[in-house]
Protein backbone atom coordinates (compact mmCIF):
# COMPACT_ATOMS: atom_id res chain seq x y z
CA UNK A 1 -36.42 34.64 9.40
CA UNK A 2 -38.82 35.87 6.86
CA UNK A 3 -40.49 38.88 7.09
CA UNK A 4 -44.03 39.42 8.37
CA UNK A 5 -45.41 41.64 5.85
CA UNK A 6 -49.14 40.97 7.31
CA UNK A 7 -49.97 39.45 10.45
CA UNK A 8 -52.26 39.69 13.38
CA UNK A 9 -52.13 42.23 15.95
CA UNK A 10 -53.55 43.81 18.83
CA UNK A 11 -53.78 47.86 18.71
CA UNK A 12 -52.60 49.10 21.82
CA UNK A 13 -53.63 52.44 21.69
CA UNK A 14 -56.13 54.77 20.01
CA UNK A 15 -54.93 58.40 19.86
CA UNK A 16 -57.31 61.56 18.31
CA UNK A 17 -56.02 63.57 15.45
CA UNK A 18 -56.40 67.32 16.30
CA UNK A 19 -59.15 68.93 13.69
CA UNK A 20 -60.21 65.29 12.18
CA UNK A 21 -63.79 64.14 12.61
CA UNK A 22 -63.44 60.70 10.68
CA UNK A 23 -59.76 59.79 11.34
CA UNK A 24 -57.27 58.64 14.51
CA UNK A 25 -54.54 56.72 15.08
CA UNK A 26 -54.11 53.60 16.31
CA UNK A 27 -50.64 52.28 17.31
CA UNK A 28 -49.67 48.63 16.98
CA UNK A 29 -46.44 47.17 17.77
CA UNK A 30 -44.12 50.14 17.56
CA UNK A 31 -46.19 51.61 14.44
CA UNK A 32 -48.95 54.00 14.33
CA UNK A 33 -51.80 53.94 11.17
CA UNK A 34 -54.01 56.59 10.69
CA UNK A 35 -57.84 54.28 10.50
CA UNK A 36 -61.43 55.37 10.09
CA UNK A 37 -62.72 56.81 13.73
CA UNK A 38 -64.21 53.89 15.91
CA UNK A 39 -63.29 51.47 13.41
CA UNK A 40 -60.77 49.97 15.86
CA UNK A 41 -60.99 50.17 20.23
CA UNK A 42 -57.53 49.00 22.43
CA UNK A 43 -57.39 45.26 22.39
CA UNK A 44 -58.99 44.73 19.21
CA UNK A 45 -57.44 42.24 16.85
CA UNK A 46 -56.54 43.38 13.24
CA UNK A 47 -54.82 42.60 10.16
CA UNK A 48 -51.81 44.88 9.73
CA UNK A 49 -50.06 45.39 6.59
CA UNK A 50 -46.45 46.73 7.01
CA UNK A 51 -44.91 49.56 4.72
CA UNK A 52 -43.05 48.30 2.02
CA UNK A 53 -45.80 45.58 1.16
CA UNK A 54 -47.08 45.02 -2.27
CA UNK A 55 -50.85 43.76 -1.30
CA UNK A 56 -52.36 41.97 -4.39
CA UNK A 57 -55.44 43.60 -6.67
CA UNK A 58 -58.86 42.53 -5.00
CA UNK A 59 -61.58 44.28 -3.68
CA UNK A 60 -60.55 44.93 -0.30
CA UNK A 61 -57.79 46.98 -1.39
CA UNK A 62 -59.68 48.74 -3.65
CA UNK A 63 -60.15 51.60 -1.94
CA UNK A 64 -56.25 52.25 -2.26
CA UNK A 65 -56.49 52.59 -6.31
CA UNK A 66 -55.75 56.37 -6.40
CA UNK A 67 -53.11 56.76 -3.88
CA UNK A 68 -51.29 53.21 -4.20
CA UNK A 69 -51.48 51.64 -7.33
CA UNK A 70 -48.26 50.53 -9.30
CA UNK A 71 -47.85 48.09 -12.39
CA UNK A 72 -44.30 46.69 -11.96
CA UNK A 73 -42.86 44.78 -14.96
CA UNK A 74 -41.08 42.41 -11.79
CA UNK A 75 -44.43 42.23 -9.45
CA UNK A 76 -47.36 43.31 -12.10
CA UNK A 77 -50.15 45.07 -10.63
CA UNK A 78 -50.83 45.44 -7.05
CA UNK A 79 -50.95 48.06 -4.31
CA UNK A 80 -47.87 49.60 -2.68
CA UNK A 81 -48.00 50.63 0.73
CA UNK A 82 -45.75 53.47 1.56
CA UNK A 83 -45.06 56.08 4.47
CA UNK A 84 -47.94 58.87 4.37
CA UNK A 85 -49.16 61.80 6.34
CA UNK A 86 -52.75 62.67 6.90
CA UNK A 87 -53.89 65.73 8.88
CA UNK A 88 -49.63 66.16 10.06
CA UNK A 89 -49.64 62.39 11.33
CA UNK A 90 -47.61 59.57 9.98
CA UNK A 91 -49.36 56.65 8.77
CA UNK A 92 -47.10 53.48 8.50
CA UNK A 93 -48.99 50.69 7.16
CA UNK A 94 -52.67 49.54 7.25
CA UNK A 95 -54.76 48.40 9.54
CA UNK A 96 -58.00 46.41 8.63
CA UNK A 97 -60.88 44.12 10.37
CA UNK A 98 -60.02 40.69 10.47
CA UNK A 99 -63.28 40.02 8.73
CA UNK A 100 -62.54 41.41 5.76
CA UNK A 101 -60.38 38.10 5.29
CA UNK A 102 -62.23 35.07 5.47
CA UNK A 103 -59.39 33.11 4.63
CA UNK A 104 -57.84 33.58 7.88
CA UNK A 105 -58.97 31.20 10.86
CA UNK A 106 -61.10 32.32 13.78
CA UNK A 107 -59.40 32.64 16.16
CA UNK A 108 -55.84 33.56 14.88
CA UNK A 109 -53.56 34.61 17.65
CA UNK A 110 -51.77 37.67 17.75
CA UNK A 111 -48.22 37.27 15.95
CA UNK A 112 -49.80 34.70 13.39
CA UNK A 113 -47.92 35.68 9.77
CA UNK A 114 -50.94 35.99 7.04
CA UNK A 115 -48.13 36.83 4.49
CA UNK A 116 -48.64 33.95 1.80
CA UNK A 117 -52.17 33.56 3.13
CA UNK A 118 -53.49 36.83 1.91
CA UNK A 119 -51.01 37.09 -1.54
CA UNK A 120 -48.32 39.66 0.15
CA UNK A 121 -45.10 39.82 -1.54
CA UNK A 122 -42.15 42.82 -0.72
CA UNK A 123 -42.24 46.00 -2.99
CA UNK A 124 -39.02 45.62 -4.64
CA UNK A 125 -37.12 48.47 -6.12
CA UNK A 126 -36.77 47.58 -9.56
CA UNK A 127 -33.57 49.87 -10.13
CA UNK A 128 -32.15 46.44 -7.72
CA UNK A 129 -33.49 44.07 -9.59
CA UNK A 130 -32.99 45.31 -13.36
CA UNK A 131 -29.89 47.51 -13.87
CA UNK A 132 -27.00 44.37 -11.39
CA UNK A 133 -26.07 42.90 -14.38
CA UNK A 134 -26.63 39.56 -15.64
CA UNK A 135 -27.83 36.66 -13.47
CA UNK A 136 -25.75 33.57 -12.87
CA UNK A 137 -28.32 32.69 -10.24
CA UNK A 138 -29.38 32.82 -6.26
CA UNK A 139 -27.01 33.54 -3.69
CA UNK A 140 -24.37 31.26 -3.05
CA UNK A 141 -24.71 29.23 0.43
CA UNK A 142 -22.86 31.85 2.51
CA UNK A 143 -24.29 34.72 1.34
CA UNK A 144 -27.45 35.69 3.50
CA UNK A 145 -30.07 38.44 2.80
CA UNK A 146 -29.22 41.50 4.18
CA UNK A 147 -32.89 43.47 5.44
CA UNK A 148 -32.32 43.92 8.72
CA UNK A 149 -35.52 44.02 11.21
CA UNK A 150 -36.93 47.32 11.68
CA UNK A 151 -37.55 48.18 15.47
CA UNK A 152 -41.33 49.26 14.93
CA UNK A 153 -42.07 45.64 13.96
CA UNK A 154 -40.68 43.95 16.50
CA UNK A 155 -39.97 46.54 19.77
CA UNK A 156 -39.40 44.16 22.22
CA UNK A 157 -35.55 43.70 20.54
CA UNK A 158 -34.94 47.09 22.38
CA UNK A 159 -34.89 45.30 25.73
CA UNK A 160 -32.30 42.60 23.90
CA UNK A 161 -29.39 45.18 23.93
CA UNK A 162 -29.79 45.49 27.62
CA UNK A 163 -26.02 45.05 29.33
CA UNK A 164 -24.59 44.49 26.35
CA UNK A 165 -21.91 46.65 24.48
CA UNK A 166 -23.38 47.91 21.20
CA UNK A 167 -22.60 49.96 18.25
CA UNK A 168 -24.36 52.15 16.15
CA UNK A 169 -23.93 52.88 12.45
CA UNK A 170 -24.92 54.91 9.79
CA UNK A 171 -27.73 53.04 6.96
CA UNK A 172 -26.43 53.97 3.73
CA UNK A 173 -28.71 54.62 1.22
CA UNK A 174 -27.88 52.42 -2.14
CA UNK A 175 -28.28 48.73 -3.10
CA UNK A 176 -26.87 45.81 -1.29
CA UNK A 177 -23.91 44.09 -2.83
CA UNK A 178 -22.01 41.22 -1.59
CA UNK A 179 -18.23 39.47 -2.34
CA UNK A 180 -18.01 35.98 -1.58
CA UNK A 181 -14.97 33.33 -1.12
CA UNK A 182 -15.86 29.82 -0.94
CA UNK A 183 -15.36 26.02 -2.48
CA UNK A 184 -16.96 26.86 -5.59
CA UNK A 185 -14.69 30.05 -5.72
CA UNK A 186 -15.28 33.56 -6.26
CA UNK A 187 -18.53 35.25 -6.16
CA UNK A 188 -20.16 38.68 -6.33
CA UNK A 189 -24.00 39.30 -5.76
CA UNK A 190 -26.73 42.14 -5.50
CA UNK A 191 -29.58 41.39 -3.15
CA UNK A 192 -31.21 38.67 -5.00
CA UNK A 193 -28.84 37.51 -7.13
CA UNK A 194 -25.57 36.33 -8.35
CA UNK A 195 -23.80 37.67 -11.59
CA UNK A 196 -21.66 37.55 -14.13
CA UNK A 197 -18.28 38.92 -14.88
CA UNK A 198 -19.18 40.02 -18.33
CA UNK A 199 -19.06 43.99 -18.15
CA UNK A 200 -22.79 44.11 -17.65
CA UNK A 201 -22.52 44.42 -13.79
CA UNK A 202 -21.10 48.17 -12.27
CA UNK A 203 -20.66 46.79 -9.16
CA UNK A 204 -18.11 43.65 -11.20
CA UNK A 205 -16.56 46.19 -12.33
CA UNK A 206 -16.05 48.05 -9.04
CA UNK A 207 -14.64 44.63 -8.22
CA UNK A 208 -12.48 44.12 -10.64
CA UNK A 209 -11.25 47.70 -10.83
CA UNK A 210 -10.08 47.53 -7.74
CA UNK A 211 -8.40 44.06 -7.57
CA UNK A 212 -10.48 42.90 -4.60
CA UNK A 213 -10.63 39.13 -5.89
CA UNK A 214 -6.90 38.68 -5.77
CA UNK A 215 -7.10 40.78 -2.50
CA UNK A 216 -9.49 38.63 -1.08
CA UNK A 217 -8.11 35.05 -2.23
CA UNK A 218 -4.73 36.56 -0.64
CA UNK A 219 -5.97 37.38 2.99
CA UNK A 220 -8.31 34.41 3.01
CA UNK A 221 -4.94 32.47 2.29
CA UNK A 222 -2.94 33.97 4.56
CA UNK A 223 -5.75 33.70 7.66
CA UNK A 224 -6.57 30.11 6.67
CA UNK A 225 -10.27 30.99 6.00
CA UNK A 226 -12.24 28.56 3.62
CA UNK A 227 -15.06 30.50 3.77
CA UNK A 228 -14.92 34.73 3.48
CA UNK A 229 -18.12 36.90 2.64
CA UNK A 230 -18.19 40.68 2.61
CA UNK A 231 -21.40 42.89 2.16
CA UNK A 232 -21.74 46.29 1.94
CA UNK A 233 -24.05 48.94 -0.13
CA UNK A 234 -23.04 50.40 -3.24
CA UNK A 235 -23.79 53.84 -3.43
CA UNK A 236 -23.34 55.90 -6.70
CA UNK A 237 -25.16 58.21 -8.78
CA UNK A 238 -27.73 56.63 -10.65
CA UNK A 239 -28.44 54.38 -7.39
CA UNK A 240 -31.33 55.40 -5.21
CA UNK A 241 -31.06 58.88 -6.75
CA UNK A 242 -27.74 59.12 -5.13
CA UNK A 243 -28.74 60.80 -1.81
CA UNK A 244 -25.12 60.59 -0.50
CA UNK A 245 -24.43 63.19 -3.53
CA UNK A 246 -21.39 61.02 -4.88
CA UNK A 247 -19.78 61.79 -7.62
CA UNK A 248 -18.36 58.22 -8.25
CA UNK A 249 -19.37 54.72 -7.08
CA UNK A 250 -18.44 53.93 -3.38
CA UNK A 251 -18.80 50.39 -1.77
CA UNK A 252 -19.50 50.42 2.32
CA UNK A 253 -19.02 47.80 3.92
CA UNK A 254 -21.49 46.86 6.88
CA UNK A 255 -21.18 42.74 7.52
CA UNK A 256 -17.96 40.38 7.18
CA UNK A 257 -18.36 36.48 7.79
CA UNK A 258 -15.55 34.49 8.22
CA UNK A 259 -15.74 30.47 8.12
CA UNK A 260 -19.72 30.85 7.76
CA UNK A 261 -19.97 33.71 10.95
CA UNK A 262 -20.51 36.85 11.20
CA UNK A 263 -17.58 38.78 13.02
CA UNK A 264 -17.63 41.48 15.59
CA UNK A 265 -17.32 45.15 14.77
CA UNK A 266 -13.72 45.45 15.42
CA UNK A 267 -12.38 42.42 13.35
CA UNK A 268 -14.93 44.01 10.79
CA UNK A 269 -12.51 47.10 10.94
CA UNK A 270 -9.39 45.29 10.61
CA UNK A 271 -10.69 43.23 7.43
CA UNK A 272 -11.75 46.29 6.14
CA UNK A 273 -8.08 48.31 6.92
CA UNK A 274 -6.55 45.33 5.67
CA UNK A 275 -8.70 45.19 2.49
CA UNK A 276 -8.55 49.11 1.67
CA UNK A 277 -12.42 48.92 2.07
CA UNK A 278 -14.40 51.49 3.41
CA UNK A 279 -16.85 50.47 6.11
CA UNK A 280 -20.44 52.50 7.15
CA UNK A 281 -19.50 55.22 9.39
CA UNK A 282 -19.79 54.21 13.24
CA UNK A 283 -21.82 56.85 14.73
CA UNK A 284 -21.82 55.64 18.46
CA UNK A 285 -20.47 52.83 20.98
CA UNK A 286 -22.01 52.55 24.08
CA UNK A 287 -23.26 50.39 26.95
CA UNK A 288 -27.19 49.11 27.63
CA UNK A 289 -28.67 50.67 25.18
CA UNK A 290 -32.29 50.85 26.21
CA UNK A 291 -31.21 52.71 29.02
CA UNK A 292 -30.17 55.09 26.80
CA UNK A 293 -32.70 54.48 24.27
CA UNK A 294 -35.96 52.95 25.97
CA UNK A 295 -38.38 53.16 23.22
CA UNK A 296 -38.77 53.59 19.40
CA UNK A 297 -39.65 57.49 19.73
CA UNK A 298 -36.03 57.59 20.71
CA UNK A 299 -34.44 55.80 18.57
CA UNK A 300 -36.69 57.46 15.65
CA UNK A 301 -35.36 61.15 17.17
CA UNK A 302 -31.56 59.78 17.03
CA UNK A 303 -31.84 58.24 13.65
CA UNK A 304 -32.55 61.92 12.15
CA UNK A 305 -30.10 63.74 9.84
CA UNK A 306 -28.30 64.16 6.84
CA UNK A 307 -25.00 62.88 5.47
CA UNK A 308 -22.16 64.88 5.21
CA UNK A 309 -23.02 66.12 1.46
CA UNK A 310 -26.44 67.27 2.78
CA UNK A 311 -28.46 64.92 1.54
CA UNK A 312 -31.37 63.66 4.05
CA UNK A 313 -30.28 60.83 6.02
CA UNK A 314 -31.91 57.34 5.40
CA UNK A 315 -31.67 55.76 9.02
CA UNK A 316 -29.27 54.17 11.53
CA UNK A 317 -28.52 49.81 12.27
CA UNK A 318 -27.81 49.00 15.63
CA UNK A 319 -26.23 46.17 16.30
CA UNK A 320 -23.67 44.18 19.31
CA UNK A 321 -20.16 44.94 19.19
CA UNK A 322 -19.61 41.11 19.39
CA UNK A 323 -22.53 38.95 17.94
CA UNK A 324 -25.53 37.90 20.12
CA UNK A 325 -27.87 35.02 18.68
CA UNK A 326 -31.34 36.38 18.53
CA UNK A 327 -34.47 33.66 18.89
CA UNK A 328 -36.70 36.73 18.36
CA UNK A 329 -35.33 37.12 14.64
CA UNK A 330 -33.73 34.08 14.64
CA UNK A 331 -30.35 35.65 13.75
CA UNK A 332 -27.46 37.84 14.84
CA UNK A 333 -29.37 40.49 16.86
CA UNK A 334 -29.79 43.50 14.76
CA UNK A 335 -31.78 46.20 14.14
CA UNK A 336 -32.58 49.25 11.80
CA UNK A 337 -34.33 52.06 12.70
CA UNK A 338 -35.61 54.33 9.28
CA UNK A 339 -36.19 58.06 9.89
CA UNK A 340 -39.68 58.91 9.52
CA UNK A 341 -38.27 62.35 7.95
CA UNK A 342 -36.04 60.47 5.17
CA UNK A 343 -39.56 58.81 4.72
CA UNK A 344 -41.46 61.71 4.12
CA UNK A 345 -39.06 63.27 2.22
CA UNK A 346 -38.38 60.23 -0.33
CA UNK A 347 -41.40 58.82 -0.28
């Protein structure tokens, strides 16, 4: 499922700001935006913009110029909307009237994605998209995207853990990379894109370094797979300014699909012990947990804190121990939860 970078949605709240005469907050699905005071009421229907949107130059965005411009050499010129604090509140996202798009319909029900409608496309790192080598071309057919849902867009997955066993990991903070076994043979990706084995690609020659496509032909022989995907994040220095303080590349391995399906955490663990991979650290297995963890405050709190070399921690993934189909995401239930610190800090 794609993401909704804008949509329609109903604010749920209106909170003051201690000491601010023109701004509050209003809180919408499991985000809060810091807006103009009275520009919104509970119940009202707006246009929000999620962080991590690139919104496209017009005049509506205008007043975003100082604080948000970027000319990308991938996106070209457009508005990047990013974590922020105003007056000691976070402000994730933007809010704004309806009727500042007349493009949209009257009438547009809550949930409805504006996305392509309104010219939204997903701030890309360029570091991802530039320095991965060179491009043979898209993913290959059992290689899927790996951004994972975060739980202020969509809150209601909290409730989808309930009775189940679940597991909680640790987000690494680097650039996803992917190994892939099929018909067509051997293939290694970034997050957009296959490439080539021609030197130009650090994470090929992680790969190759380490022997993993003979090592990977080999088990997929020997456990009569035909189809054998493995994705992890590289972390390294010179990757996401290398907030895991590494001193050499490191591959972590958070997703294994075998014959086209994504396997449970503990066959995950043996593929991994049987591949000499290293998977992302498993923080916590437990049982329900939104009775643990009944709303995104929590989870935000227990996503805090720093990896073992000190460096500020980027956020947790929370997944089932066995996989659960998902028709709110239209996946493998999963979820991510950022820290609002890491945010601040990296922002």
């Amino acid at each position: 499922m794609s993401r909704k970078l804008a949509s329609i949605q109903t604010i749920r709240a209106i909170e003051p700001i201690e000491g601010a005469d023109r701004i509050e907050l209003a809180h919408v699905l499991g985000w809060q935006c810091v807006v103009n005071k009275g520009q919104f009421h509970p119940g009202d229907n707006a246009v929000y913009f999620e962080i991590d949107s690139f919104l496209p130059v017009c005049d509506v965005f205008e007043f975003m110029r100082a604080s948000s411009f970027r000319s990308s050499t991938i996106l070209g010129d457009g508005f990047r909307l990013r974590t922020m604090k105003f007056r000691g509140q976070i402000s994730q996202g933007l809010l704004l009237p309806t009727a500042s798009f007349p493009q949209i319909p009257v009438g547009a029900e809550p949930g409805t994605d504006v996305t392509e409608l309104l010219g939204v496309r997903k701030w890309e790192i360029e570091e991802r998209i530039t320095t991965g080598g060179n491009i043979i071309g898209t993913l290959p057919v059992d290689v899927p995207h790996t951004d994972e849902t975060r739980v202020q867009a969509n809150p209601e997955l909290i409730q989808a853990f309930a009775g189940l066993e679940y597991y909680i990991s640790t987000k690494m903070d680097g650039s996803s990379h992917s190994i892939s076994l099929d018909e067509d043979g051997f293939h290694v990706t970034g997050h957009n894109y296959e490439y080539r084995d021609d030197g130009s690609s650090a994470f090929y020659n992680l790969v190759n370094e380490r022997g993993l496509q003979a090592k990977i032909q080999a088990f997929a022989s020997a456990e009569g797979l035909s189809l054998l995907t493995i994705q992890g994040e590289l972390c390294a220095p010179g990757i996401q300014s290398n907030r895991l303080r590494l001193t050499k590349p490191e591959w972590y391995v958070f997703t294994v699909r075998e014959n086209g399906k994504r396997v449970g955490l503990r066959r995950m663990q043996e593929v991994c012990e049987a591949l000499d991979l290293l998977h992302v650290p498993i923080e916590e297995i437990g049982m329900d947990l939104p009775s643990r963890y009944p709303t995104v405050e929590a989870l935000l709190s227990r996503a805090d804190g720093d990896y073992p070399n000190g460096g500020k921690k980027e956020g947790i993934v929370i997944r089932p121990t066995e996989p659960v189909y998902s028709q709110m995401i239209g996946g493998c239930l999963s979820m991510k939860v950022v820290s609002n610190k890491y945010l601040l800090k990296n922002e």
